[in-house]
PDB file of N, CA and C in Angstrom:
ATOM      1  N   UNK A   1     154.422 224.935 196.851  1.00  0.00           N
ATOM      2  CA  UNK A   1     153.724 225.341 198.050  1.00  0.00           C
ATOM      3  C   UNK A   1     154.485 224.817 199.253  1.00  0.00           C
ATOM      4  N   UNK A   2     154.689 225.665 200.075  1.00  0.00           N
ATOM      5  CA  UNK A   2     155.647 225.150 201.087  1.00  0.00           C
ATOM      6  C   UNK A   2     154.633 224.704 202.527  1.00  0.00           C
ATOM      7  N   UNK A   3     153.274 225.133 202.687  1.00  0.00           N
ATOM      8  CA  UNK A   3     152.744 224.982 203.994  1.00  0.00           C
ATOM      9  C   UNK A   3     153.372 225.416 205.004  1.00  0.00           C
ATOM     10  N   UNK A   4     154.318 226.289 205.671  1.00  0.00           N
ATOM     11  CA  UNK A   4     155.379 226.740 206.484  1.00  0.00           C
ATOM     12  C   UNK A   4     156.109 225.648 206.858  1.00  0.00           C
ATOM     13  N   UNK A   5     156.033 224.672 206.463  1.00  0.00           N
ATOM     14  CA  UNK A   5     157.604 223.669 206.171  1.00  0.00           C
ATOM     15  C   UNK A   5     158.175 223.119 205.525  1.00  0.00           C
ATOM     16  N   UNK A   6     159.129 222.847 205.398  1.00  0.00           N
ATOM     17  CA  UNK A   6     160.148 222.064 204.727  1.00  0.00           C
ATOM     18  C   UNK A   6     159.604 220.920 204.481  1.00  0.00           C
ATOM     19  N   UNK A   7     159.590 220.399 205.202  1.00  0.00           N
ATOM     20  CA  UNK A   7     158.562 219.554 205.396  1.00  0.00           C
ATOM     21  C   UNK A   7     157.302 218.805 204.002  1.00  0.00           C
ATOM     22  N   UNK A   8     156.492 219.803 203.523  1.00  0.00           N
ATOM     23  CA  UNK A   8     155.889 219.631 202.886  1.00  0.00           C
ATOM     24  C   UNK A   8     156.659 219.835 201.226  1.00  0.00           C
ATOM     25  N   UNK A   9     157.935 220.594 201.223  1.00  0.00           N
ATOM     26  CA  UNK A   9     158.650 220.986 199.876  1.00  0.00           C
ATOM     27  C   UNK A   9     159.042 219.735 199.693  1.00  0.00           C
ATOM     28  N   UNK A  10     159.395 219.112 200.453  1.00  0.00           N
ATOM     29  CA  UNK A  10     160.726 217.632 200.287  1.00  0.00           C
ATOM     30  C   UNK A  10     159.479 216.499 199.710  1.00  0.00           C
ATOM     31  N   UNK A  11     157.679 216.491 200.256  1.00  0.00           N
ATOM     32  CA  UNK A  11     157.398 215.912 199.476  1.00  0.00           C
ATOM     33  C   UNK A  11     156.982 215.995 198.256  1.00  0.00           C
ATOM     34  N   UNK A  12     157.070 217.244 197.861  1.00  0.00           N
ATOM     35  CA  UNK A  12     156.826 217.816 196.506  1.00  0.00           C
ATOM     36  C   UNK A  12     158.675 217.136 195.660  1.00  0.00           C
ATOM     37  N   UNK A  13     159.175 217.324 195.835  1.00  0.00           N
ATOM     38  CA  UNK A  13     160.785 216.937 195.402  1.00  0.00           C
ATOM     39  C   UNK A  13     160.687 215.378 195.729  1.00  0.00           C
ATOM     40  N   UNK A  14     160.237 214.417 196.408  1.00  0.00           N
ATOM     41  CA  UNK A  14     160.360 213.196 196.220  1.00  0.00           C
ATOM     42  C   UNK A  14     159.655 212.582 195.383  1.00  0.00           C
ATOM     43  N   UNK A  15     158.115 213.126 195.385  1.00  0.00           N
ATOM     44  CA  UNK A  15     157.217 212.569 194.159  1.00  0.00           C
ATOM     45  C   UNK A  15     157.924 212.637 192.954  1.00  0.00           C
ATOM     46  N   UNK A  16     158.621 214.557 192.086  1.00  0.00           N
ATOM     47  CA  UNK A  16     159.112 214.138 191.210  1.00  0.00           C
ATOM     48  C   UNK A  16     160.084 213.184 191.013  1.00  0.00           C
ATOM     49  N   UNK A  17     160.443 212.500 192.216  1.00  0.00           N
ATOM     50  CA  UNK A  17     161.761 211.800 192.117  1.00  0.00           C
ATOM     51  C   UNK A  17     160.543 210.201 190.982  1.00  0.00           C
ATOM     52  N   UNK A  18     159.697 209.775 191.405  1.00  0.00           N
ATOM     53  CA  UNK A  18     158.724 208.351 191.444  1.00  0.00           C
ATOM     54  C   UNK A  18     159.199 207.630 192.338  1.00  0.00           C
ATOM     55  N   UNK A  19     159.100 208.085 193.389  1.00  0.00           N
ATOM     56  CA  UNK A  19     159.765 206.708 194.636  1.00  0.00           C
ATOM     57  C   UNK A  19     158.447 206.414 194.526  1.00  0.00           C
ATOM     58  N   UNK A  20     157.950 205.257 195.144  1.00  0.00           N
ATOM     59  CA  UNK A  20     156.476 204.185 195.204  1.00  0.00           C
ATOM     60  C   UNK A  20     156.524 204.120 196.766  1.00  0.00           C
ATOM     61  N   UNK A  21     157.722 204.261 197.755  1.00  0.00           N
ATOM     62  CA  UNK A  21     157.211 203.290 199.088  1.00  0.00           C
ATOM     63  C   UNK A  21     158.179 204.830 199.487  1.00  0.00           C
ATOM     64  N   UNK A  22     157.756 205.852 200.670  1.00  0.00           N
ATOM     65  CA  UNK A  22     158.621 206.815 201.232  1.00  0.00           C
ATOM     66  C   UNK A  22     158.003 207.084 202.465  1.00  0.00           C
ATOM     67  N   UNK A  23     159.394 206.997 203.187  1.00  0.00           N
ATOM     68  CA  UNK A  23     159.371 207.159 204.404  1.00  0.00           C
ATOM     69  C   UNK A  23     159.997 208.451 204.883  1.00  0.00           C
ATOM     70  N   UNK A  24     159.551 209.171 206.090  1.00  0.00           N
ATOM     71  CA  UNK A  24     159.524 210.722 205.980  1.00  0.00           C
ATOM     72  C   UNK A  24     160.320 210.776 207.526  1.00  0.00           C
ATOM     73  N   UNK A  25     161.668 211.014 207.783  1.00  0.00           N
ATOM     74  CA  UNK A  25     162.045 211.022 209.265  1.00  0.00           C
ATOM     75  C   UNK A  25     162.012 211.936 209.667  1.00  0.00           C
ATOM     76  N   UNK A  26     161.716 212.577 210.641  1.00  0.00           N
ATOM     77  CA  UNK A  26     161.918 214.027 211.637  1.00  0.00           C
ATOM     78  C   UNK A  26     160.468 215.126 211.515  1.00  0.00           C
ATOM     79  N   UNK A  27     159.506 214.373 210.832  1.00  0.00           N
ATOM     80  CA  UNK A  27     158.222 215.027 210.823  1.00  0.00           C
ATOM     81  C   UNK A  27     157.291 215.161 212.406  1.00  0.00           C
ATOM     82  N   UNK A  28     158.011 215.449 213.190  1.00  0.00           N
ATOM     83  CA  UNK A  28     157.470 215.741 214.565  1.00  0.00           C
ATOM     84  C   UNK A  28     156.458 216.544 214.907  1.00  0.00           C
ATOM     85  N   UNK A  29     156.532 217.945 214.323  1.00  0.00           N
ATOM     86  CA  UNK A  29     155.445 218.981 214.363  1.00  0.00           C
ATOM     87  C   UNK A  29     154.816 219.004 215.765  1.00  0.00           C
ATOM     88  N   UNK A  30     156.125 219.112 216.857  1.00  0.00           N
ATOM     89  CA  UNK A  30     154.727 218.761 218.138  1.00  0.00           C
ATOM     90  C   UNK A  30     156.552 220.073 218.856  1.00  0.00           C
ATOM     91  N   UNK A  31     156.064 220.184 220.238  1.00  0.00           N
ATOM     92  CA  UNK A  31     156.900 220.753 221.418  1.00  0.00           C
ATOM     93  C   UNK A  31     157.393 221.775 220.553  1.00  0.00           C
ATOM     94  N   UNK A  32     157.126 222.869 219.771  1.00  0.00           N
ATOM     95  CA  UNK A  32     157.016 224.199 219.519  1.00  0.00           C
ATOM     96  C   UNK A  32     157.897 225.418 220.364  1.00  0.00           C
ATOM     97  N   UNK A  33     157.176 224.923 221.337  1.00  0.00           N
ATOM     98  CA  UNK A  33     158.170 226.036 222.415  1.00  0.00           C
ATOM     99  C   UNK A  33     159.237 225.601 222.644  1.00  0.00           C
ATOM    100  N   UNK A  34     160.130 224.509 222.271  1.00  0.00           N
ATOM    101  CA  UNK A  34     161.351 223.503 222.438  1.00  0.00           C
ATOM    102  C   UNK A  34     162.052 223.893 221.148  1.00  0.00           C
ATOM    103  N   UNK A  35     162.943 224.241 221.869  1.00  0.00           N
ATOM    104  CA  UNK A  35     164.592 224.140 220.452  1.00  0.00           C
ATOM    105  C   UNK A  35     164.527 223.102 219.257  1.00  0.00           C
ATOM    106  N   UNK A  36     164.662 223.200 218.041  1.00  0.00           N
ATOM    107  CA  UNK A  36     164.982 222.287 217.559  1.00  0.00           C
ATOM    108  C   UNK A  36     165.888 221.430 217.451  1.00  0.00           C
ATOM    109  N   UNK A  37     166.571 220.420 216.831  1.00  0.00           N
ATOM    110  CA  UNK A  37     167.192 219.348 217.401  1.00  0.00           C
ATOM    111  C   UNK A  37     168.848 219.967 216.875  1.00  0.00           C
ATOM    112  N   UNK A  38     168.672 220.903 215.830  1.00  0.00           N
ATOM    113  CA  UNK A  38     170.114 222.218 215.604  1.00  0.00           C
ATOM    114  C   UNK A  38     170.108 223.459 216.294  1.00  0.00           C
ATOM    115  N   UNK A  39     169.186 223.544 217.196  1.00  0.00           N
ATOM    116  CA  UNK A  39     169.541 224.525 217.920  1.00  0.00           C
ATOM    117  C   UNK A  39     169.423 224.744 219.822  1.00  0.00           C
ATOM    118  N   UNK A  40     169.568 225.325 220.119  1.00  0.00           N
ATOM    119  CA  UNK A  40     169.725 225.689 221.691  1.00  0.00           C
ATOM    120  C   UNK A  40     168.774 226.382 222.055  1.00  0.00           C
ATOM    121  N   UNK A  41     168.629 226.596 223.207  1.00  0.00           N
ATOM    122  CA  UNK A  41     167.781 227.816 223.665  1.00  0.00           C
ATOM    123  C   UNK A  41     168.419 228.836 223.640  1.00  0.00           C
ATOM    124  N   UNK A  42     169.753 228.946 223.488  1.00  0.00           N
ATOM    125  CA  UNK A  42     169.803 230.438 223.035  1.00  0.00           C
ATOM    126  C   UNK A  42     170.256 230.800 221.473  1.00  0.00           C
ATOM    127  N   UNK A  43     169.927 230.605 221.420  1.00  0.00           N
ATOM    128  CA  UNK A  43     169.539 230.462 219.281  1.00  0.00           C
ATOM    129  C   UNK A  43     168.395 230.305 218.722  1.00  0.00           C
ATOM    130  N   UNK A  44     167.528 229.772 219.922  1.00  0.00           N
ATOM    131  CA  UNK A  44     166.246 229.595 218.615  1.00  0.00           C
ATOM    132  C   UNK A  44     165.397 230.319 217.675  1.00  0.00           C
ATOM    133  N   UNK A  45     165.389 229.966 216.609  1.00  0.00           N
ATOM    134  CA  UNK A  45     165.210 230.843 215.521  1.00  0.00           C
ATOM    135  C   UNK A  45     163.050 230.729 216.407  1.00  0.00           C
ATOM    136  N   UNK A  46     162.656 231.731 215.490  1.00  0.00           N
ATOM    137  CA  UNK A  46     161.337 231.850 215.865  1.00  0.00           C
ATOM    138  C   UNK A  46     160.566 231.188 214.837  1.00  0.00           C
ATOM    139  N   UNK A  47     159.323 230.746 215.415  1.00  0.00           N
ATOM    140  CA  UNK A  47     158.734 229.599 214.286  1.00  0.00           C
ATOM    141  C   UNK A  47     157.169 230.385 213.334  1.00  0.00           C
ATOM    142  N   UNK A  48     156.239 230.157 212.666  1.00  0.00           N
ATOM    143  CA  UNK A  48     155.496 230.184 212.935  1.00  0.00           C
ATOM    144  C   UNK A  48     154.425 228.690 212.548  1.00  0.00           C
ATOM    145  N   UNK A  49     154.798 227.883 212.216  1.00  0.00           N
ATOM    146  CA  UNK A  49     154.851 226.974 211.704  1.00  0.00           C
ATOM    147  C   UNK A  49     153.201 226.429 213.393  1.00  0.00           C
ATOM    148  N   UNK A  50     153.501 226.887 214.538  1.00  0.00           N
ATOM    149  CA  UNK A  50     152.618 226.689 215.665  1.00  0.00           C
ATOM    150  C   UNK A  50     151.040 227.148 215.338  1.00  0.00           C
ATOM    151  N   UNK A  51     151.549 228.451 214.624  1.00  0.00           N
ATOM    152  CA  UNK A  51     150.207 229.009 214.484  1.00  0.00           C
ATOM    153  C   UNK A  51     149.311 228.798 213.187  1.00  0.00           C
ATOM    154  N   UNK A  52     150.431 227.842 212.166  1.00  0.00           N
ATOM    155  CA  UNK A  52     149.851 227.705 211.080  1.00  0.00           C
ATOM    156  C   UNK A  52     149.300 226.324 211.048  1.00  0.00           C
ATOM    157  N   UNK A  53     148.805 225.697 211.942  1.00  0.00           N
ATOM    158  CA  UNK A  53     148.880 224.051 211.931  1.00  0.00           C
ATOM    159  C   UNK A  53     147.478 223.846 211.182  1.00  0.00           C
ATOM    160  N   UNK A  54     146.047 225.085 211.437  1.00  0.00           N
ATOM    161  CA  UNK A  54     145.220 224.716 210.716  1.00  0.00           C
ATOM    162  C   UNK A  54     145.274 224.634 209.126  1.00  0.00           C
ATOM    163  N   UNK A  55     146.237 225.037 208.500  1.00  0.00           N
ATOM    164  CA  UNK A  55     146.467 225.181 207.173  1.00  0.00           C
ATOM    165  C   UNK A  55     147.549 224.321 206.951  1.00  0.00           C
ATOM    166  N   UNK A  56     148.592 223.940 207.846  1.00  0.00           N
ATOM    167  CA  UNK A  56     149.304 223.158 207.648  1.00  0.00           C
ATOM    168  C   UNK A  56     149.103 221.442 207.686  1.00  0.00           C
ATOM    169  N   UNK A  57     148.504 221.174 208.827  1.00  0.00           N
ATOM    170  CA  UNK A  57     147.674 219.707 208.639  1.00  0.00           C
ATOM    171  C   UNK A  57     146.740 219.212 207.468  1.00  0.00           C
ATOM    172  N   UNK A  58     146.168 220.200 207.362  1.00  0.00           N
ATOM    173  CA  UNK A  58     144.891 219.811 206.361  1.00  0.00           C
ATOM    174  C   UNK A  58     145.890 219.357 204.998  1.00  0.00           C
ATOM    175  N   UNK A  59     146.731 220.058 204.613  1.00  0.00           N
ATOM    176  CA  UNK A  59     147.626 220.122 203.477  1.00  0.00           C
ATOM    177  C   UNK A  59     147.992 218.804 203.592  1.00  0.00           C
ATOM    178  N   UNK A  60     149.022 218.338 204.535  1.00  0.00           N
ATOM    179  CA  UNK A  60     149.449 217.036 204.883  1.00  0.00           C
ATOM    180  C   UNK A  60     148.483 215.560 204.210  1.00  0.00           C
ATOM    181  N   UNK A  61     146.909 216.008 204.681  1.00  0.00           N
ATOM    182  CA  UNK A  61     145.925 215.231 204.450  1.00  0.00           C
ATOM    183  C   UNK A  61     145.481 215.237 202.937  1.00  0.00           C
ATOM    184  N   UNK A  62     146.493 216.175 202.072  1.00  0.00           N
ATOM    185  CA  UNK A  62     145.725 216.655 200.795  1.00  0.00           C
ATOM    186  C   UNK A  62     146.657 215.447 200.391  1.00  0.00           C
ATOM    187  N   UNK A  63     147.813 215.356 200.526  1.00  0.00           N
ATOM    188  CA  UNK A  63     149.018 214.863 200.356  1.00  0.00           C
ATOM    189  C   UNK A  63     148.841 213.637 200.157  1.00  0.00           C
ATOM    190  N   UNK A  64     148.339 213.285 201.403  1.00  0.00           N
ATOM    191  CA  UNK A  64     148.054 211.567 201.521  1.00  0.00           C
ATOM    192  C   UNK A  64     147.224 211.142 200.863  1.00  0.00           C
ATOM    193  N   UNK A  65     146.145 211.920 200.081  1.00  0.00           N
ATOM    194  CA  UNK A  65     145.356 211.483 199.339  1.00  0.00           C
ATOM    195  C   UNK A  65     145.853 211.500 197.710  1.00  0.00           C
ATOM    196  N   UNK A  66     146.525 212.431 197.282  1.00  0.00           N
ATOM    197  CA  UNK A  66     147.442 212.505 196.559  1.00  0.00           C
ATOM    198  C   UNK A  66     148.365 211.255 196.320  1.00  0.00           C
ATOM    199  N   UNK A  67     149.004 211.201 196.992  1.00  0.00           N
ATOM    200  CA  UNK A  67     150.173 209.993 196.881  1.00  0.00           C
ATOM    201  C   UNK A  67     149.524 208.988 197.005  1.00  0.00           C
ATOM    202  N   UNK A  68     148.145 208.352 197.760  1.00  0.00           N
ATOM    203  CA  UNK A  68     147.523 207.089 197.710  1.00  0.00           C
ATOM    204  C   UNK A  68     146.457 207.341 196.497  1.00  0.00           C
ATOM    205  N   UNK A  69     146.355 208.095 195.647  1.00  0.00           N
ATOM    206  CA  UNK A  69     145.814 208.234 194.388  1.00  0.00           C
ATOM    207  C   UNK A  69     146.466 207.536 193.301  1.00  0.00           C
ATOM    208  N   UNK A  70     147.897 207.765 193.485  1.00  0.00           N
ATOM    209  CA  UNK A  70     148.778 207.448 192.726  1.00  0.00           C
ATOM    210  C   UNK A  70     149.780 205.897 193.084  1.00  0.00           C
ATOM    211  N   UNK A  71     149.150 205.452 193.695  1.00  0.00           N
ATOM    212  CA  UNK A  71     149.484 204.336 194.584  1.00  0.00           C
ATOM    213  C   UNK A  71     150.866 204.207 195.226  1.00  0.00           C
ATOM    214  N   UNK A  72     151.527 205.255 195.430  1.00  0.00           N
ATOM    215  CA  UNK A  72     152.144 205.594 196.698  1.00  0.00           C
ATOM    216  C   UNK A  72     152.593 205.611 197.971  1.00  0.00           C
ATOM    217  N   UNK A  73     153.282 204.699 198.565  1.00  0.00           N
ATOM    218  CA  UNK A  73     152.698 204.642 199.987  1.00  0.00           C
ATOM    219  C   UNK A  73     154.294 205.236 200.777  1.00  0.00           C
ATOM    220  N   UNK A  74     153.212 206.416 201.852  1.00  0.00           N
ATOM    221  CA  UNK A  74     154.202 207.161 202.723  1.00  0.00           C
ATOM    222  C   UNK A  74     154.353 206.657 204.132  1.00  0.00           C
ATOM    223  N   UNK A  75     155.138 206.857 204.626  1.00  0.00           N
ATOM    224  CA  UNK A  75     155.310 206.641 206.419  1.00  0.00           C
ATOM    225  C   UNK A  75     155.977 207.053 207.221  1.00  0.00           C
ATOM    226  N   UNK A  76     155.450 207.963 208.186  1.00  0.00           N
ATOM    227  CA  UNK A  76     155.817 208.445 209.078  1.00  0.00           C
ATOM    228  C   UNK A  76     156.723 207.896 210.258  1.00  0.00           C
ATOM    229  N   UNK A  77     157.693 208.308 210.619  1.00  0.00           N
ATOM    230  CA  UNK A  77     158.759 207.711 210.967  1.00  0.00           C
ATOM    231  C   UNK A  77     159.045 208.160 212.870  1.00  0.00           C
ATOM    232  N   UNK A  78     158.345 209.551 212.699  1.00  0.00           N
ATOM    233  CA  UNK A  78     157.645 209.859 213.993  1.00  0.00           C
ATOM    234  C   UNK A  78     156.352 209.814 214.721  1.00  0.00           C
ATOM    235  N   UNK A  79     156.568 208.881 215.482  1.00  0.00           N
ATOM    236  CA  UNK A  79     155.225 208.774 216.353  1.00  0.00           C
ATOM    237  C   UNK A  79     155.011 209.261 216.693  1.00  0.00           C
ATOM    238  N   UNK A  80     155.501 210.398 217.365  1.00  0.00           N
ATOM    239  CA  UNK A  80     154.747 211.489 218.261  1.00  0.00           C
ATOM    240  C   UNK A  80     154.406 212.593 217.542  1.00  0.00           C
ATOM    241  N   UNK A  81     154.531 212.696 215.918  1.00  0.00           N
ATOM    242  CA  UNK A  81     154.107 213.906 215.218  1.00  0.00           C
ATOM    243  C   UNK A  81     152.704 213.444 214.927  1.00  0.00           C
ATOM    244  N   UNK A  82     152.341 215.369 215.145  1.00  0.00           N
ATOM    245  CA  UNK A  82     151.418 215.903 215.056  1.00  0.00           C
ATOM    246  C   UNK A  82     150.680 215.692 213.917  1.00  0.00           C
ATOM    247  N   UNK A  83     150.985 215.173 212.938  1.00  0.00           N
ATOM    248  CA  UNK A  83     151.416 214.816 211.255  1.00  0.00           C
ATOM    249  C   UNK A  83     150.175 213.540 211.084  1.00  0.00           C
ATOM    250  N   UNK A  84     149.338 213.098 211.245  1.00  0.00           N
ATOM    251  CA  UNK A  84     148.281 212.079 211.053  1.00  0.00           C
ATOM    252  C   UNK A  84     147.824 211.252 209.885  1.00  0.00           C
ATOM    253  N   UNK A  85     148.166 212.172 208.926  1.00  0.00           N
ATOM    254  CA  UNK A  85     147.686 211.679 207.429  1.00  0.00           C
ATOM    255  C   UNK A  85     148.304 210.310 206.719  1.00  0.00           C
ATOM    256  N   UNK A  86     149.761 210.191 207.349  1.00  0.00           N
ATOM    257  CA  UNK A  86     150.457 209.299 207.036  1.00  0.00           C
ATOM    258  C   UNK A  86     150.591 208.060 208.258  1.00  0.00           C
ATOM    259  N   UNK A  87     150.775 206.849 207.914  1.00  0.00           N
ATOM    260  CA  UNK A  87     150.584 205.973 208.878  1.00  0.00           C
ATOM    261  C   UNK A  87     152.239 205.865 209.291  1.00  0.00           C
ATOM    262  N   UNK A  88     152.169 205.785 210.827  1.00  0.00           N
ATOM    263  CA  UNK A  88     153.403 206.125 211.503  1.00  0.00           C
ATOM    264  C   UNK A  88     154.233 204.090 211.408  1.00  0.00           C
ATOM    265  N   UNK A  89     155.409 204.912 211.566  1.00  0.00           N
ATOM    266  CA  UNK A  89     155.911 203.358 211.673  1.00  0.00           C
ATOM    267  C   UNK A  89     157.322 203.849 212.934  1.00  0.00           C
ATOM    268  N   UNK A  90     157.274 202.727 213.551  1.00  0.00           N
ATOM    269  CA  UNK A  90     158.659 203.057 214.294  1.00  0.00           C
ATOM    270  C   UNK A  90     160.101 202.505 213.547  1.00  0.00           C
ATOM    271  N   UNK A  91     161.071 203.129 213.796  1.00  0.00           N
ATOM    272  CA  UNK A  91     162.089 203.208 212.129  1.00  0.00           C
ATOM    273  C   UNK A  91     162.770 201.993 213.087  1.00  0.00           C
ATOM    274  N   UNK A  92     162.690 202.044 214.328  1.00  0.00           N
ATOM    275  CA  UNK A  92     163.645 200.570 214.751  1.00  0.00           C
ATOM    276  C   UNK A  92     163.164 199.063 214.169  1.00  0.00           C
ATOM    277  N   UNK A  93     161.620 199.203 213.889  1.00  0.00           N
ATOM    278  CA  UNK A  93     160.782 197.673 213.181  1.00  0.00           C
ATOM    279  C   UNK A  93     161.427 197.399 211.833  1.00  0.00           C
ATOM    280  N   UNK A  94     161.879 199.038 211.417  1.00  0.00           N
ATOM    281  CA  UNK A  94     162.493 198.617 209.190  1.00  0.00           C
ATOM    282  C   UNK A  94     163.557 198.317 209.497  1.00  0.00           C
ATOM    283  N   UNK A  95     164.264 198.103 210.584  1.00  0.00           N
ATOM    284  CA  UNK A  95     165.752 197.461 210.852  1.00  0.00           C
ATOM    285  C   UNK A  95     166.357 196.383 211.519  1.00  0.00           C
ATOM    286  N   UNK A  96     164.888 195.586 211.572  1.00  0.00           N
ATOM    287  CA  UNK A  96     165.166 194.495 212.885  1.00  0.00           C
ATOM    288  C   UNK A  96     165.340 192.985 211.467  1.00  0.00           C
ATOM    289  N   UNK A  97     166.214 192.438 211.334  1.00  0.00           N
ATOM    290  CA  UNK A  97     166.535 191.096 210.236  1.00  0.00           C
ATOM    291  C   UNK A  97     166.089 189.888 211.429  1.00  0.00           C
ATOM    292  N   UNK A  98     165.512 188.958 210.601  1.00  0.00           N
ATOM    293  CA  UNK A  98     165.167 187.600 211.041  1.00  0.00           C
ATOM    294  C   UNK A  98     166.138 186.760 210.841  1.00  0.00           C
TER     295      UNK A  98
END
């Protein structure tokens, strides 16, 4: 099941991997009308991924219950995504050594 992203395939492909602790980078899901980070404004491919968010979030939330079923733990790596189900972390805190 893809949910109109990639997004949701990669966590279907990491579970079979058994990772236990996964962290998810570039899950933004927000500024729609904005280029993506491979493309321009004059390239941008067309999305619909905007209009699918009621079917697409909820999924996300199926997810998280899923993977914390299985004792799993995911994290969101973007704060500003739209993406809720997973608890966000800022990726500069998993890189700071004492």
């Amino acid at each position: 099941f893809d949910y109109f992203t990639v997004a949701y395939v990669a966590l279907q492909i990491i579970h079979s991997l058994r990772y236990q602790e996964i962290y998810l980078a570039g899950l933004d899901m927000n500024n729609f009308s904005q280029p993506r980070f491979y493309e321009s404004a004059e390239n941008k491919q067309p999305t619909l991924l905007d209009r699918s968010l009621d079917f697409t979030l909820p999924a996300f939330d199926l997810a998280a219950q899923f993977f914390k079923a299985q004792g799993i733990t995911v994290y969101n790596l973007s704060e500003h995504s739209a993406v809720e189900a997973f608890p966000k972390v800022n990726s500069k805190d998993l890189f700071k050594f004492q």
